[in-house]
Protein backbone atom coordinates (compact mmCIF):
# COMPACT_ATOMS: atom_id res chain seq x y z
CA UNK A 1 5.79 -28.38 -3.44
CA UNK A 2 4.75 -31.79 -2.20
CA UNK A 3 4.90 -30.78 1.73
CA UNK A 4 4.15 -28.72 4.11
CA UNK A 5 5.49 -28.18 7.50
CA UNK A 6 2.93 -25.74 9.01
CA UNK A 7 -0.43 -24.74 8.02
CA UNK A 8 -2.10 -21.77 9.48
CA UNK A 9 -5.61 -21.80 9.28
CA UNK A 10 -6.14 -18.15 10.55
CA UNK A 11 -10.03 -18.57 11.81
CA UNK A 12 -12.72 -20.78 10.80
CA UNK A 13 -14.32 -18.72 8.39
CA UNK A 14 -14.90 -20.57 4.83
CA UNK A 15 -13.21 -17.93 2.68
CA UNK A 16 -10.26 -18.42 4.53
CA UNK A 17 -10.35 -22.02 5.51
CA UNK A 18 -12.19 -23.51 2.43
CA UNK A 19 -9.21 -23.96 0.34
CA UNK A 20 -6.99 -25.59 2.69
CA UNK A 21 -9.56 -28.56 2.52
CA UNK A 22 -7.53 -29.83 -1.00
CA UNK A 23 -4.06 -28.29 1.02
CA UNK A 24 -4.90 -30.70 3.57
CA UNK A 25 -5.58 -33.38 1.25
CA UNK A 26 -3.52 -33.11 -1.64
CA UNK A 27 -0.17 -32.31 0.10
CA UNK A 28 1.81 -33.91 3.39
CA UNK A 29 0.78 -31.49 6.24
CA UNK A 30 2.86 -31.96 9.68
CA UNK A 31 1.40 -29.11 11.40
CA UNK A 32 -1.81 -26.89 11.23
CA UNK A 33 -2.37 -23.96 13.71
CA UNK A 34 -5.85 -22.68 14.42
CA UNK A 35 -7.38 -20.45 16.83
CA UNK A 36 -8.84 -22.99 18.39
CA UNK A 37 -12.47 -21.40 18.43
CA UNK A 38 -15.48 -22.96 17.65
CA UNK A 39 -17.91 -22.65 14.00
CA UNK A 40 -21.21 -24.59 13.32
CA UNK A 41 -20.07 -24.68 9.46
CA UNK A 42 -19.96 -27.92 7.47
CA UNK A 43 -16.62 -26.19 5.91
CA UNK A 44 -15.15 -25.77 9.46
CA UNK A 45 -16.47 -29.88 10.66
CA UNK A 46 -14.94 -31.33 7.50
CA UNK A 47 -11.66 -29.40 7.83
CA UNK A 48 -11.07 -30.62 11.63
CA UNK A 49 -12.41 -33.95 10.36
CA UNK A 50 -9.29 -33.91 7.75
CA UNK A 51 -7.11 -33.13 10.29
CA UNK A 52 -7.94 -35.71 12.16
CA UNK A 53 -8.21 -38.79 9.49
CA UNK A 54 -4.78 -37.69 8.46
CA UNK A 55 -3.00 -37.66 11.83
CA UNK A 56 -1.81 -33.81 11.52
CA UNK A 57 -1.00 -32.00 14.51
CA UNK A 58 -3.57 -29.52 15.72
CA UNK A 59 -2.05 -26.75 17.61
CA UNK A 60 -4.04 -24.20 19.41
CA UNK A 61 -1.93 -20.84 18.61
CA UNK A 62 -1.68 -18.50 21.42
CA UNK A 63 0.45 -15.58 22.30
CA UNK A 64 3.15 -16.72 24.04
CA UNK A 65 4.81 -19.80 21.30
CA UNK A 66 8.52 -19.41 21.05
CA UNK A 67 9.38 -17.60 17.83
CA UNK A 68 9.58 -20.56 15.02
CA UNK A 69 12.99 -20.74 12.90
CA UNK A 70 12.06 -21.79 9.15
CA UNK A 71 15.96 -22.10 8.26
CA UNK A 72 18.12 -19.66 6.21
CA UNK A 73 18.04 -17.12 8.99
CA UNK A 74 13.54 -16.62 8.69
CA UNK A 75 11.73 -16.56 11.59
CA UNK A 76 8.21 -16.38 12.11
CA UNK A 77 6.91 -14.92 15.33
CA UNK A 78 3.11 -15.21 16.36
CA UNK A 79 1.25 -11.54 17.54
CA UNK A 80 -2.16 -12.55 18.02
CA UNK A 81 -4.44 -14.23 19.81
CA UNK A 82 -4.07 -14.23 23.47
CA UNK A 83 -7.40 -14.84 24.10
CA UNK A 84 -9.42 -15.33 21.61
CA UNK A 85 -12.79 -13.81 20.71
CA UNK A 86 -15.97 -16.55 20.77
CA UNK A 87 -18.24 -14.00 19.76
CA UNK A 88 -15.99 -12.02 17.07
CA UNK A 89 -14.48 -14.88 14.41
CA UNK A 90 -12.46 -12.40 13.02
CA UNK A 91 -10.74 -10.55 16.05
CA UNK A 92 -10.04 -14.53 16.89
CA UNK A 93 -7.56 -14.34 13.88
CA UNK A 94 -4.29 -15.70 13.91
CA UNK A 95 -1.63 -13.05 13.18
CA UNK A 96 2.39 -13.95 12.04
CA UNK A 97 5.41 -11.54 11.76
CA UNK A 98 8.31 -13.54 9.66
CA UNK A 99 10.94 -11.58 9.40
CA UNK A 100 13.79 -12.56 6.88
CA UNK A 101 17.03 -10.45 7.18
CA UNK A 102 15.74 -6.82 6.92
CA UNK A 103 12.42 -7.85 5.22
CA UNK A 104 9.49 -8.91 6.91
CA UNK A 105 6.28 -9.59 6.44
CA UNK A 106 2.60 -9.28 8.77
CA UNK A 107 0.04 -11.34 8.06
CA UNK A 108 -2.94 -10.11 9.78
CA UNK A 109 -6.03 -12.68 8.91
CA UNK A 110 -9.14 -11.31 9.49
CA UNK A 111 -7.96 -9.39 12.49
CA UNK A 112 -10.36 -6.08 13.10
CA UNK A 113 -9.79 -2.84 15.25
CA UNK A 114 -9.63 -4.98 18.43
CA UNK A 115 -7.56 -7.23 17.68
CA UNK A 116 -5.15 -4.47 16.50
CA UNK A 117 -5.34 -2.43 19.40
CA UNK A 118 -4.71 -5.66 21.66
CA UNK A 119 -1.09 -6.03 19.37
CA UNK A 120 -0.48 -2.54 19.95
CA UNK A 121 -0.77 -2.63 23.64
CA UNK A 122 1.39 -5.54 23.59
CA UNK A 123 4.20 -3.87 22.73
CA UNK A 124 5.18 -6.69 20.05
CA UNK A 125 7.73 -5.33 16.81
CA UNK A 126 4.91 -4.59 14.32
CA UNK A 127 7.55 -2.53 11.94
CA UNK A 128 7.28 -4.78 8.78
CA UNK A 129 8.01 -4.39 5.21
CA UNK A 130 5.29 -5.59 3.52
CA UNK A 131 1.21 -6.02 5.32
CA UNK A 132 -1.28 -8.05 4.21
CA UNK A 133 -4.19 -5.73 4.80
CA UNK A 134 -7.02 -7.42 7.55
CA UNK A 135 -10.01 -8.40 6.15
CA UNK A 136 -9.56 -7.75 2.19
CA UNK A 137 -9.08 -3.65 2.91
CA UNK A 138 -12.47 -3.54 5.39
CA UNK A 139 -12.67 -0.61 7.08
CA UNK A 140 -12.70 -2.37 10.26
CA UNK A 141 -9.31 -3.32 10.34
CA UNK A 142 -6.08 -1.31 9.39
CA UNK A 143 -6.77 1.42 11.39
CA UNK A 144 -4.64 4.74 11.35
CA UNK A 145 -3.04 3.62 14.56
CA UNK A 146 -1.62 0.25 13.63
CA UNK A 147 -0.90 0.78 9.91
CA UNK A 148 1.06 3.74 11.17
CA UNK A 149 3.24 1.52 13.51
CA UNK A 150 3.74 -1.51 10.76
CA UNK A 151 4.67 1.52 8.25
CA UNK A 152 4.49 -0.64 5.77
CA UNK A 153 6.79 -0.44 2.19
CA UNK A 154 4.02 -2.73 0.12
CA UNK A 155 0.57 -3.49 1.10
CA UNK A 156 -1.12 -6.64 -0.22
CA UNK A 157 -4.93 -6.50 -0.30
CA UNK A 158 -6.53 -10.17 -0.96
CA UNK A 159 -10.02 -10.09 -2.31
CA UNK A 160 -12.48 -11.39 -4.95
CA UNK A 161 -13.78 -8.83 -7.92
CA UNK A 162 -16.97 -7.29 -7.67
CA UNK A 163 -17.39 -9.13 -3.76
CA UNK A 164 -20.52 -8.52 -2.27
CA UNK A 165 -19.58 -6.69 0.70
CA UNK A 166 -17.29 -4.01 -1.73
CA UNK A 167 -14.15 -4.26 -0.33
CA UNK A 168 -11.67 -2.84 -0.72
CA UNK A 169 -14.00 -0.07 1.66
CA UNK A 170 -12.83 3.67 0.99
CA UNK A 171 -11.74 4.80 4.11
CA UNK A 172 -8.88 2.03 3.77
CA UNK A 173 -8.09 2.84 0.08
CA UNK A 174 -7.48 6.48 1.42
CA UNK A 175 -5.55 5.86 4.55
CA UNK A 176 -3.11 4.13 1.59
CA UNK A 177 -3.26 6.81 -0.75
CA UNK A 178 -2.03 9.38 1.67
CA UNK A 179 1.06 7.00 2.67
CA UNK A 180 4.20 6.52 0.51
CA UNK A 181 3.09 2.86 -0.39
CA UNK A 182 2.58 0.14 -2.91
CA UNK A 183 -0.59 -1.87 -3.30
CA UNK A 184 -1.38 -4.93 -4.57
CA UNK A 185 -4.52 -5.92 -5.07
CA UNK A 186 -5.61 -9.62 -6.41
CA UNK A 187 -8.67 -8.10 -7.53
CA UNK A 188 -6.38 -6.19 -9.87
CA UNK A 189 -3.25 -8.01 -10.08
CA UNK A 190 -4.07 -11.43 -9.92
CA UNK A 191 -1.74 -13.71 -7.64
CA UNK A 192 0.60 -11.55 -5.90
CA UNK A 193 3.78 -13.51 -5.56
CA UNK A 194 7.04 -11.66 -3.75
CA UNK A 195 10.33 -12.93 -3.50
CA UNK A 196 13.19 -11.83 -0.80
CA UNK A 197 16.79 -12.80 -0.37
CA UNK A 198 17.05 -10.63 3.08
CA UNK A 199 17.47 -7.17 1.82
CA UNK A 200 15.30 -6.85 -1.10
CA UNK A 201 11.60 -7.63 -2.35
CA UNK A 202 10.55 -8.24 -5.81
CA UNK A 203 7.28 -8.75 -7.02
CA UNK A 204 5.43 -10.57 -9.87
């Protein structure tokens, strides 16, 4: 992989924006979506500043953007934000549904309980194969409500071992338990790579 066609840089936090700095510089970006909020980090300045030496488009994600066709019948549709949160970095998350035959996939960010709700209420598709747990298995995100209505197959939790904040949390860990899922961790597992032709998942 030499190019990319869209980044999404789901909030301006460095754990999630820190590595797209060599993305962004090693690789032919057309196309990064942000929040569009605002962060006093010298992470967040020199990622914007990247963006902006190499000409890539800058697109303020909202609520709203026509569902994206990436070819072979995928299609990503954005959930969240509307409007996003100044004051909360994390409920300002960007969150994607791509949906791929009868597979799909939600990609929650950061997103915590209020951002969750606000999908909910929207009355989006949030049915999806496979979530990527918000904000490495906290327990302020993936609440009973919303994992309920993704009812997801395989759950993908993306953290670092022995993290300071120790997440995974335990109320998250046994919301999962008690649900007929699989979970990855990369704490555990490494890289969690899953492949799809449409109907089926596998996972290495």
């Amino acid at each position: 992989v030499d190019r990319l066609d869209i980044v999404i840089g789901t909030h301006p936090h460095e754990d999630h924006i820190g590595g797209l700095l060599t993305v962004l510089s090693e690789l032919v970006v057309d196309e990064v979506w942000d929040p569009g909020v605002v962060h006093t980090s010298q992470t967040f300045e020199n990622y914007l500043d990247l963006i902006d030496s190499k000409g890539i488009s800058f697109v303020e994600a909202r609520v709203g953007m026509p569902p994206l066709s990436l070819g072979g019948g995928a299609v990503l549709n954005l959930l969240h934000p509307t409007s996003p949160s100044q004051s909360n970095l994390n409920d300002a998350s960007i969150v994607v549904r791509l949906t791929h035959g009868s597979v799909s996939f939600i990609f929650t960010g950061d997103a915590e309980l209020r951002a969750e709700q606000e999908m909910l209420n929207s009355g989006f598709p949030l049915r999806s194969t496979v979530l990527k747990a918000g904000h490495h298995g906290s327990s302020t995100s993936t609440s009973p409500d919303f994992f309920h209505a993704v009812r997801p197959q395989y759950v993908v939790i993306s953290l670092g071992d022995g993290n300071q904040y120790r997440h995974p949390h335990k109320e998250t860990l046994d919301l999962l338990r008690g649900a007929n899922v699989d979970v990855f961790r990369t704490d555990l597992h490494g890289t969690v790579v899953m492949h799809s032709d449409g109907d089926d998942i596998r996972v290495v």
